[in-house]
N, C-alpha and C. Protein backbone atom coordinates (compact mmCIF):
# COMPACT_ATOMS: atom_id res chain seq x y z
N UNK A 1 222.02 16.45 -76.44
CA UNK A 1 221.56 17.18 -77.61
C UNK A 1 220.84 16.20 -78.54
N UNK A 2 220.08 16.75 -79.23
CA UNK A 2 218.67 16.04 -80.26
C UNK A 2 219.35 15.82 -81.50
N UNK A 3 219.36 14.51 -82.22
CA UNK A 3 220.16 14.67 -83.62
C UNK A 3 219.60 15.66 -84.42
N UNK A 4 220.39 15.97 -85.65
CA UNK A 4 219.80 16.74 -86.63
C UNK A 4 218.92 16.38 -87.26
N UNK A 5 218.81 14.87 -87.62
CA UNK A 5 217.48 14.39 -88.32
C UNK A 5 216.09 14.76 -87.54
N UNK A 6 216.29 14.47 -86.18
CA UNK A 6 215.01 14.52 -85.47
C UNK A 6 214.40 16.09 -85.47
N UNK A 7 215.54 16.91 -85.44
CA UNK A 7 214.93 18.69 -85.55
C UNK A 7 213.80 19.10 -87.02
N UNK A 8 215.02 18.22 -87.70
CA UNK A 8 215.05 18.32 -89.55
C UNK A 8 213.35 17.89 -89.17
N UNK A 9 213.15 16.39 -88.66
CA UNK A 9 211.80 15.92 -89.02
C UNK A 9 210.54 16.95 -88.41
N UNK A 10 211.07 17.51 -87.41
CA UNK A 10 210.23 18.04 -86.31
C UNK A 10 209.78 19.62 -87.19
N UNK A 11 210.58 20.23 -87.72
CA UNK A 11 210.98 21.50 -88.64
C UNK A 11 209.93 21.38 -89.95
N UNK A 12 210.03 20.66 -90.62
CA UNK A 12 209.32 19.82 -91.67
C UNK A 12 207.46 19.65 -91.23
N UNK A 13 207.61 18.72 -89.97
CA UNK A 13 206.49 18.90 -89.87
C UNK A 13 205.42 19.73 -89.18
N UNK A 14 206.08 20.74 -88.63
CA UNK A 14 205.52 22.06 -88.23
C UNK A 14 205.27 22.54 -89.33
N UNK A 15 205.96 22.50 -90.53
CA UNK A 15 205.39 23.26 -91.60
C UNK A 15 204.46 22.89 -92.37
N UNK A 16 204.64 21.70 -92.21
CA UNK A 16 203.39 21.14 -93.12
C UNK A 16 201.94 21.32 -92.52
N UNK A 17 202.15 21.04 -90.74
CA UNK A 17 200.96 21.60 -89.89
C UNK A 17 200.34 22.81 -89.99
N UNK A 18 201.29 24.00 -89.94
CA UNK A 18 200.85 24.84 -90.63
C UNK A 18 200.04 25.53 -92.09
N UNK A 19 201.09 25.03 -93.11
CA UNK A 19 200.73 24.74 -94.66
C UNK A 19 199.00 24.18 -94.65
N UNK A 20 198.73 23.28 -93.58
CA UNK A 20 197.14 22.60 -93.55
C UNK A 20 196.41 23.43 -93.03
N UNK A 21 197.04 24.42 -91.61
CA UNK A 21 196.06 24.91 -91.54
C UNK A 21 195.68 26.27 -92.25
N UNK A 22 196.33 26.98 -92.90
CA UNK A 22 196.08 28.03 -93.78
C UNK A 22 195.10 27.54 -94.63
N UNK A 23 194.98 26.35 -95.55
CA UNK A 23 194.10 25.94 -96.20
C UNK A 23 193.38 25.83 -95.89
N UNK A 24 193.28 24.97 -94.32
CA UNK A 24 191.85 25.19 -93.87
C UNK A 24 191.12 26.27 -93.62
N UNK A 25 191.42 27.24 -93.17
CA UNK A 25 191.17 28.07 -92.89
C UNK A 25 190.68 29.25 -94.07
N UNK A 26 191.52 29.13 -94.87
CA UNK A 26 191.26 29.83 -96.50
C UNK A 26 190.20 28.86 -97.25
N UNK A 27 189.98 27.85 -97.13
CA UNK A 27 188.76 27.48 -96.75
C UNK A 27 186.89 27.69 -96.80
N UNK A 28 187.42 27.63 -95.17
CA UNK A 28 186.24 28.10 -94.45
C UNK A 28 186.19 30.11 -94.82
N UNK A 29 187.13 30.25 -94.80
CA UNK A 29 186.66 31.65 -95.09
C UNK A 29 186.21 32.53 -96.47
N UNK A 30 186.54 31.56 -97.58
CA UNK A 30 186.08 31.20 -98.90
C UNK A 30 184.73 31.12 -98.85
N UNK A 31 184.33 30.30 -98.36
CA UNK A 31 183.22 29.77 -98.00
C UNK A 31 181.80 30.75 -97.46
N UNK A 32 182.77 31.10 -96.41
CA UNK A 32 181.58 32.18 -95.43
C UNK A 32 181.87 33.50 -96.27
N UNK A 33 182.90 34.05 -96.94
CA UNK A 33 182.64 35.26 -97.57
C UNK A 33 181.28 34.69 -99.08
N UNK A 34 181.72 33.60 -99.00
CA UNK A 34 180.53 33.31 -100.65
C UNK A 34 179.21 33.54 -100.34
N UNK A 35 178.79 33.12 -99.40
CA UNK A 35 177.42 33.00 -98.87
C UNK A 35 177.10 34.06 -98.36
N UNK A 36 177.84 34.80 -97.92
CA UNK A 36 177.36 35.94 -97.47
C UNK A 36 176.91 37.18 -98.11
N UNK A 37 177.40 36.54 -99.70
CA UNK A 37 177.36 37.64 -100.65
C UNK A 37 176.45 37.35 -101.40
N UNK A 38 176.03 35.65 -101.57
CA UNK A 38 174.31 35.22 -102.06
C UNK A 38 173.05 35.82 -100.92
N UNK A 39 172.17 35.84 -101.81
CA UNK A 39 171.06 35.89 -101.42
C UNK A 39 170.64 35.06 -101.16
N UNK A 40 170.07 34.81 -99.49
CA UNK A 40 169.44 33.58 -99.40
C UNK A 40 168.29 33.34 -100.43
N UNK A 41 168.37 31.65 -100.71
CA UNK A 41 166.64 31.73 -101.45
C UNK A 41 165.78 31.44 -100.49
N UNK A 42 165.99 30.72 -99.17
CA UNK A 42 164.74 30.80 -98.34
C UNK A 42 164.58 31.66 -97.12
N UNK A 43 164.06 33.19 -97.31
CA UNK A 43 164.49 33.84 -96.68
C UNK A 43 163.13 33.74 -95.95
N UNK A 44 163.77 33.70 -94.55
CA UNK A 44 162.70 33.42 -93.32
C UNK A 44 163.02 34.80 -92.56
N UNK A 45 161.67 35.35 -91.88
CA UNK A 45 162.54 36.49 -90.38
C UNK A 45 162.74 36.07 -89.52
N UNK A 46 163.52 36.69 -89.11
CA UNK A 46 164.01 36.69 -87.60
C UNK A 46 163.13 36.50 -86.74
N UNK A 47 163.93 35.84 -85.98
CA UNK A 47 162.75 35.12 -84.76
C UNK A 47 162.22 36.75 -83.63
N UNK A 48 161.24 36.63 -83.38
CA UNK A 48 161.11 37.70 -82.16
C UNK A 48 161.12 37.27 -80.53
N UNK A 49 161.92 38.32 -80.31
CA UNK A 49 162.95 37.73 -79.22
C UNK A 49 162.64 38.53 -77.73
N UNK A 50 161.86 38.70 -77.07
CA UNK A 50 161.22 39.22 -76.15
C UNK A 50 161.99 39.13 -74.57
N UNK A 51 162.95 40.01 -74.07
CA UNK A 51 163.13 39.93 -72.73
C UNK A 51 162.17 39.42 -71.57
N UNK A 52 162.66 38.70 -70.47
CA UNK A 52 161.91 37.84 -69.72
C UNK A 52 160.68 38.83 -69.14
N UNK A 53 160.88 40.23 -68.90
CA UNK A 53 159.71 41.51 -68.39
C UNK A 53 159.12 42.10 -69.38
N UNK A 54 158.98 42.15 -70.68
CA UNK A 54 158.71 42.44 -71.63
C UNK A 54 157.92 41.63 -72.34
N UNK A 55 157.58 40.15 -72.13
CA UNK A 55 157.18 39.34 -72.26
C UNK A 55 155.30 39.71 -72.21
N UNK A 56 154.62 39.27 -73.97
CA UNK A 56 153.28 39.76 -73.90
C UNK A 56 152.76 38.69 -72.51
N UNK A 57 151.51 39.20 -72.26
CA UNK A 57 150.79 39.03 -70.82
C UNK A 57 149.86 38.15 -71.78
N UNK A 58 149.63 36.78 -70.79
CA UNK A 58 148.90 35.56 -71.58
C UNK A 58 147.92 35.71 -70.74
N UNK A 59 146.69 35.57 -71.23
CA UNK A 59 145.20 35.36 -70.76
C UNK A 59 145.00 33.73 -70.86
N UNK A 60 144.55 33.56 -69.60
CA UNK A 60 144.82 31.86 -68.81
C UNK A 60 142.68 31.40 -69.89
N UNK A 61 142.09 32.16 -69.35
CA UNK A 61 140.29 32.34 -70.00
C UNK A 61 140.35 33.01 -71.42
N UNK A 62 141.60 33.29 -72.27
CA UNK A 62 140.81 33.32 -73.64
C UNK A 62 141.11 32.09 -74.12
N UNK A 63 140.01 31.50 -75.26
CA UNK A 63 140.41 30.23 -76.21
C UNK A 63 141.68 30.04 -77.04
N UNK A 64 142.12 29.14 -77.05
CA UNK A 64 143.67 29.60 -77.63
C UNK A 64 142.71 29.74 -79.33
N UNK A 65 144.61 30.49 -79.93
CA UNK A 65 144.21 30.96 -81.29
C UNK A 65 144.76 29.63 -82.24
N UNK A 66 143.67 29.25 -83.09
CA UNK A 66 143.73 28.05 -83.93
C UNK A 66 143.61 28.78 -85.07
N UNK A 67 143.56 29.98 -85.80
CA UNK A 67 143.36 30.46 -86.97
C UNK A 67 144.98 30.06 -87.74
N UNK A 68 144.85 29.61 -88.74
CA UNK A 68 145.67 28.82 -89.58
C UNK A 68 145.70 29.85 -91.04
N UNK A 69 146.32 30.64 -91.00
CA UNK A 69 146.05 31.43 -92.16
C UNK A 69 147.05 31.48 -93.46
């Protein structure tokens, strides 16, 4: 059998392992609810995202497009 101190220590520090990770966790989720509720300021769109058959059809003979607008 395990002394009592060693349970005692083992008891103790499960809780404290725990106790850390709630914080962490309250946290990160602090965190991601905040931002989610700002408005980004640099709001970019979404990328367009084209399935591999769906994919526009590239012309090999037109000049590529350099218009910089």
């Amino acid at each position: 059998m395990v002394s009592p101190w060693i349970t005692t220590i083992v008891i103790i520090f499960g809780v404290l392992v725990a106790i850390a990770c709630v914080v962490a966790y309250l946290r990160v989720y602090k965190s991601s609810a905040w931002s989610a509720s700002r408005k980004p300021e640099h709001s970019t769109p979404p990328l367009a995202v084209f399935p591999p058959d769906e994919l526009p059809a590239i012309d090999d003979d037109a000049p590529p497009n350099n218009d910089k607008n």
